[in-house]
Protein backbone atom coordinates (compact mmCIF):
# COMPACT_ATOMS: atom_id res chain seq x y z
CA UNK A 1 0.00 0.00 0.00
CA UNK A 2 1.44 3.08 -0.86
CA UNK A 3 0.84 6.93 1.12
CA UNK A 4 1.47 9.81 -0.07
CA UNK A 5 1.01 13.54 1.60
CA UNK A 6 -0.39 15.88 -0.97
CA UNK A 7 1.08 19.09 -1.36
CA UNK A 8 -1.01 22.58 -1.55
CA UNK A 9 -0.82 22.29 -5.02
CA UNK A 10 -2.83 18.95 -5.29
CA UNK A 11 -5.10 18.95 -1.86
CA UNK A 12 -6.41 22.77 -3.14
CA UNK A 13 -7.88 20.62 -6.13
CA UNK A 14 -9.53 18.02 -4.41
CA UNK A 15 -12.52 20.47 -3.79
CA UNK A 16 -13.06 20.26 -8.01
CA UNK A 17 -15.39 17.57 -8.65
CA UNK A 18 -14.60 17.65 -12.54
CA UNK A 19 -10.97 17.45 -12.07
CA UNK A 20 -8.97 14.62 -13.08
CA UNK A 21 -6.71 14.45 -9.87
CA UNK A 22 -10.34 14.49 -7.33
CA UNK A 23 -11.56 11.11 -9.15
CA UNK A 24 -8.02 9.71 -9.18
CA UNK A 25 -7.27 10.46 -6.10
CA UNK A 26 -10.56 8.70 -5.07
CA UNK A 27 -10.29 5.76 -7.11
CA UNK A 28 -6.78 5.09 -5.31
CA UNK A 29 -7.75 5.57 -1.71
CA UNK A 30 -10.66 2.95 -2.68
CA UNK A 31 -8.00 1.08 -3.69
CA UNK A 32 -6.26 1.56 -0.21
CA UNK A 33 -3.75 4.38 -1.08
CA UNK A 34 -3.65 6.64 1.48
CA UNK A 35 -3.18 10.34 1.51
CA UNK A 36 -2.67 12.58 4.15
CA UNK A 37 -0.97 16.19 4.49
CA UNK A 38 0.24 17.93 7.57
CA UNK A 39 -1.05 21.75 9.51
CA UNK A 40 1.23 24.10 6.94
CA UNK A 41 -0.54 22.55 4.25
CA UNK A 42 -3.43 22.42 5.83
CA UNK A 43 -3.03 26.34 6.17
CA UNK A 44 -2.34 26.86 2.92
CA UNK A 45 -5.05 25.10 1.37
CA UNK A 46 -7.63 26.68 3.64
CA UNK A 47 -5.88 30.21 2.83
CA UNK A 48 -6.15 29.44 -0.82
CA UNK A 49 -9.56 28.48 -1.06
CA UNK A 50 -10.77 31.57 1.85
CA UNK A 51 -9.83 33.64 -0.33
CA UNK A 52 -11.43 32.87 -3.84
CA UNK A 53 -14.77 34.22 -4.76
CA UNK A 54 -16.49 31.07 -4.03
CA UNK A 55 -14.93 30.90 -1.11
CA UNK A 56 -18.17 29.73 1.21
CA UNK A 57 -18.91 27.08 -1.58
CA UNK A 58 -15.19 26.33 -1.33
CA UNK A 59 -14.64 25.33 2.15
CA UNK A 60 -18.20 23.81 2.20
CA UNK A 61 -16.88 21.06 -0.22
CA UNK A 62 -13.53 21.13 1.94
CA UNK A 63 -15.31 20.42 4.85
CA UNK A 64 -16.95 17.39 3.14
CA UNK A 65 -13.75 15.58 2.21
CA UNK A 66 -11.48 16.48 4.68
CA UNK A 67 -12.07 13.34 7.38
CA UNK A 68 -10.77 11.45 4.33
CA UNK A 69 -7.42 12.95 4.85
CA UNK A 70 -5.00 12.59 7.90
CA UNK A 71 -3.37 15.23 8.97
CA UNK A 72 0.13 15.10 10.54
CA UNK A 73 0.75 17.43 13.38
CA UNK A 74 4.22 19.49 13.45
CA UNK A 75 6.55 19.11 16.24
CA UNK A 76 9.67 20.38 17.87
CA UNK A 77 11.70 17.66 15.68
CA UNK A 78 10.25 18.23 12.40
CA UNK A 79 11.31 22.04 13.11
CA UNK A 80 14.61 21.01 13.95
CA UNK A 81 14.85 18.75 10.57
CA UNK A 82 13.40 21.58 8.67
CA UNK A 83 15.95 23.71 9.67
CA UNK A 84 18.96 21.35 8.62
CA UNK A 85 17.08 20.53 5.59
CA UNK A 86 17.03 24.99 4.72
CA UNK A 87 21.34 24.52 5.88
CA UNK A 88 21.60 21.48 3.53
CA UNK A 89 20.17 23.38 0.64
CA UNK A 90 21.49 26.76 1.20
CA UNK A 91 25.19 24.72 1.02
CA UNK A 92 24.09 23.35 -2.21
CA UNK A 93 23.33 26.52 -3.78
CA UNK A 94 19.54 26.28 -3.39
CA UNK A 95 16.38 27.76 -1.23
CA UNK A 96 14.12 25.96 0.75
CA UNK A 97 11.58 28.24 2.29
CA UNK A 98 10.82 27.45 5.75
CA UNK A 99 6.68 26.04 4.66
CA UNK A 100 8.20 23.84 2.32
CA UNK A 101 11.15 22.94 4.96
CA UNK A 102 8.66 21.99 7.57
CA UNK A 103 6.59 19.85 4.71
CA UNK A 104 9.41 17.89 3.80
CA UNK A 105 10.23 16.77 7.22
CA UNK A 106 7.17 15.54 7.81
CA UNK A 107 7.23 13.81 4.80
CA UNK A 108 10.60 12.64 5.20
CA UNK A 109 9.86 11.66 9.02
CA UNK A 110 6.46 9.67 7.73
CA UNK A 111 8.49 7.90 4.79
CA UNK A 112 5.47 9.49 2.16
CA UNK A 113 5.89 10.12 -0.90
CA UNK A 114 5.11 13.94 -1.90
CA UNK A 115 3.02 14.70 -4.32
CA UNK A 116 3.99 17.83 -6.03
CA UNK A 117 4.00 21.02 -8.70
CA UNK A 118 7.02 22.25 -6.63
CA UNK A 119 10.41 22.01 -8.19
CA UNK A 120 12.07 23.33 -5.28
CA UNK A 121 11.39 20.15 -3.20
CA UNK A 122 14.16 18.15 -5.41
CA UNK A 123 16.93 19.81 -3.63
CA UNK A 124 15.69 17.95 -0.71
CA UNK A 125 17.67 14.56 -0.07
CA UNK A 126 15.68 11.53 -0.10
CA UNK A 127 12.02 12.91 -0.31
CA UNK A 128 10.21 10.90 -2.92
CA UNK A 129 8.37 13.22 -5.33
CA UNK A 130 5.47 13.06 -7.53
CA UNK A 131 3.47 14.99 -9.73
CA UNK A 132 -0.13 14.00 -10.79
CA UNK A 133 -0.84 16.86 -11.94
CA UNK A 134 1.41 17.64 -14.59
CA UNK A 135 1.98 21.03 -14.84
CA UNK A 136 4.99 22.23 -17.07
């Protein structure tokens, strides 16, 4: 069985009936995938869709598939990893803002897989990426 944490950029679509990555992500946790995503995404998302012109009809459909989705708590350690993960990449030549630090850990800490628009998660050692969205 495979588990992924979704990203902003793929839970913020789950509240589109007609798009591809709602049924497919659907169709997989009926096929015991599981997806979760932690609190910064979980702020994100909310943000994101608060703040969009349907925004009641928005978190309305939020509401109704959101106990379908774990969601990971941050702790004291997953700061601490985020932080070495923002040193790691800085020595490499890359940023890792501090949302996207604190995602990875979590990710990393969980052993999910991350699915992802974001190209600046590659920089991050071992995090297992995916994009089912397929954006250029």
């Amino acid at each position: 069985m495979s588990s992924y944490m979704l990203d902003t950029n793929h839970a913020s679509r789950l509240i589109m009936q007609e798009h591809p990555l709602h049924r497919r992500v659907l169709n997989e946790i009926d096929n015991g995938y599981r997806f979760t995503f932690c609190v910064p995404i979980l702020t994100e998302v909310l943000f994101g869709i608060g703040i969009l012109p349907r925004a009641v009809d928005n978190l309305a459909r939020w509401a109704t598939i959101r106990p379908d989705f774990p969601c990971y708590a941050t702790y004291e350690v997953d700061a601490q990893f985020a932080a070495e993960l923002q040193i790691t990449c800085r020595r490499r030549g890359r940023q890792l803002e501090t949302v996207d630090a604190l995602i990875a850990a979590v990710a990393l800490r969980y052993e999910l897989t991350l699915l992802t628009t974001d190209k600046d998660f590659l920089a991050v050692p071992g995090l297992q990426l995916e994009n089912w969205v397929m954006l250029p």
